[in-house]
Protein backbone atom coordinates (compact mmCIF):
# COMPACT_ATOMS: atom_id res chain seq x y z
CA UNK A 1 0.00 0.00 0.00
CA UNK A 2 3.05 2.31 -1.06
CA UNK A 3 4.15 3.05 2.78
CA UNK A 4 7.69 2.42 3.85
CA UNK A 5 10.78 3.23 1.70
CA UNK A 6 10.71 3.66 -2.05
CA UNK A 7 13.20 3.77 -4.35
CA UNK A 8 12.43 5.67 -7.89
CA UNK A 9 14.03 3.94 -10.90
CA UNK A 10 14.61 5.37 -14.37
CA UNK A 11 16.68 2.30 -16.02
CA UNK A 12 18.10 -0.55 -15.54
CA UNK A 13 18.52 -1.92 -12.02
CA UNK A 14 20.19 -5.52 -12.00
CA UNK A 15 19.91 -6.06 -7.60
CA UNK A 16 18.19 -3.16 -5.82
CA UNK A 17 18.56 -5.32 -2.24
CA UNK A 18 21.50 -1.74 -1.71
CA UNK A 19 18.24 0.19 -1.96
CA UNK A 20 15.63 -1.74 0.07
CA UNK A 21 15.49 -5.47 1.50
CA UNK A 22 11.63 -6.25 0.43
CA UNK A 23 9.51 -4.90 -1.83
CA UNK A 24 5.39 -4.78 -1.40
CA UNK A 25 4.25 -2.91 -3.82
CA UNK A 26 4.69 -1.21 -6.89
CA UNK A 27 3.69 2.18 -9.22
CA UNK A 28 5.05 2.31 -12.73
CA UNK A 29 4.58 5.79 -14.45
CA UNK A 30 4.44 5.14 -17.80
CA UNK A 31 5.46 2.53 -19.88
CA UNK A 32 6.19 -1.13 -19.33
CA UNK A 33 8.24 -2.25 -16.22
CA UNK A 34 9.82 -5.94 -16.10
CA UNK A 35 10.56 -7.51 -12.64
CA UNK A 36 12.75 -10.30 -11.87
CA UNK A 37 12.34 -12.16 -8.09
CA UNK A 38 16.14 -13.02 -8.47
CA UNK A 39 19.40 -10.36 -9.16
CA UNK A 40 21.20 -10.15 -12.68
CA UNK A 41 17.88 -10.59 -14.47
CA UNK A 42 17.19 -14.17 -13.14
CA UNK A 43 14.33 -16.35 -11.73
CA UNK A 44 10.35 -15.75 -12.11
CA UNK A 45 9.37 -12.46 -14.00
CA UNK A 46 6.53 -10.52 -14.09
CA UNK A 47 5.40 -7.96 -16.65
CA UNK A 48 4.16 -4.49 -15.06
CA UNK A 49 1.65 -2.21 -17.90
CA UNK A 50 1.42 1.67 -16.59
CA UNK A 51 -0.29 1.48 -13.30
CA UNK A 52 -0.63 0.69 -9.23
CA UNK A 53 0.11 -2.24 -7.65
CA UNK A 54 -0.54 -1.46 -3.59
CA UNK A 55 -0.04 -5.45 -3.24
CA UNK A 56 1.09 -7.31 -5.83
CA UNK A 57 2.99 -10.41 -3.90
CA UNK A 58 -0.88 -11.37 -2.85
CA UNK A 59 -1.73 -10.65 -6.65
CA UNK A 60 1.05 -12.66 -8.49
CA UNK A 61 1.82 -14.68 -5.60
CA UNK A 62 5.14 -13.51 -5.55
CA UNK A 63 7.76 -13.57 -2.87
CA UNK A 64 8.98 -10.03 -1.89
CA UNK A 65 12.66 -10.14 -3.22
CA UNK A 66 12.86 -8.03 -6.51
């Protein structure tokens, strides 16, 4: 439900575990967004459209690492 730290990303982020140690929820701007559960690009992804996503672990059934 966007509380807690955020971190705002522009690009390319390969590990942001330096920026934040779980992740809840999600608001992409514009665009597309691509999110991987594992660093480097690896493990389960999940496509993001333009949009607010206030719990999307109970959505996807995700775990919380991105």
């Amino acid at each position: 439900n966007f509380q807690g730290r955020s971190y705002n990303c522009m690009g390319d982020c390969a590990d942001f575990s330096s920026y934040m140690s779980r992740c809840h929820s999600c608001r992409v701007h514009s665009g597309c967004w691509m999110m991987y559960d594992q660093s480097n690009y690896m493990g389960n992804h999940y496509f993001f459209r333009r949009g607010e996503y206030a719990d999307y672990m109970s959505m996807f059934g995700m775990n919380n690492c991105i």
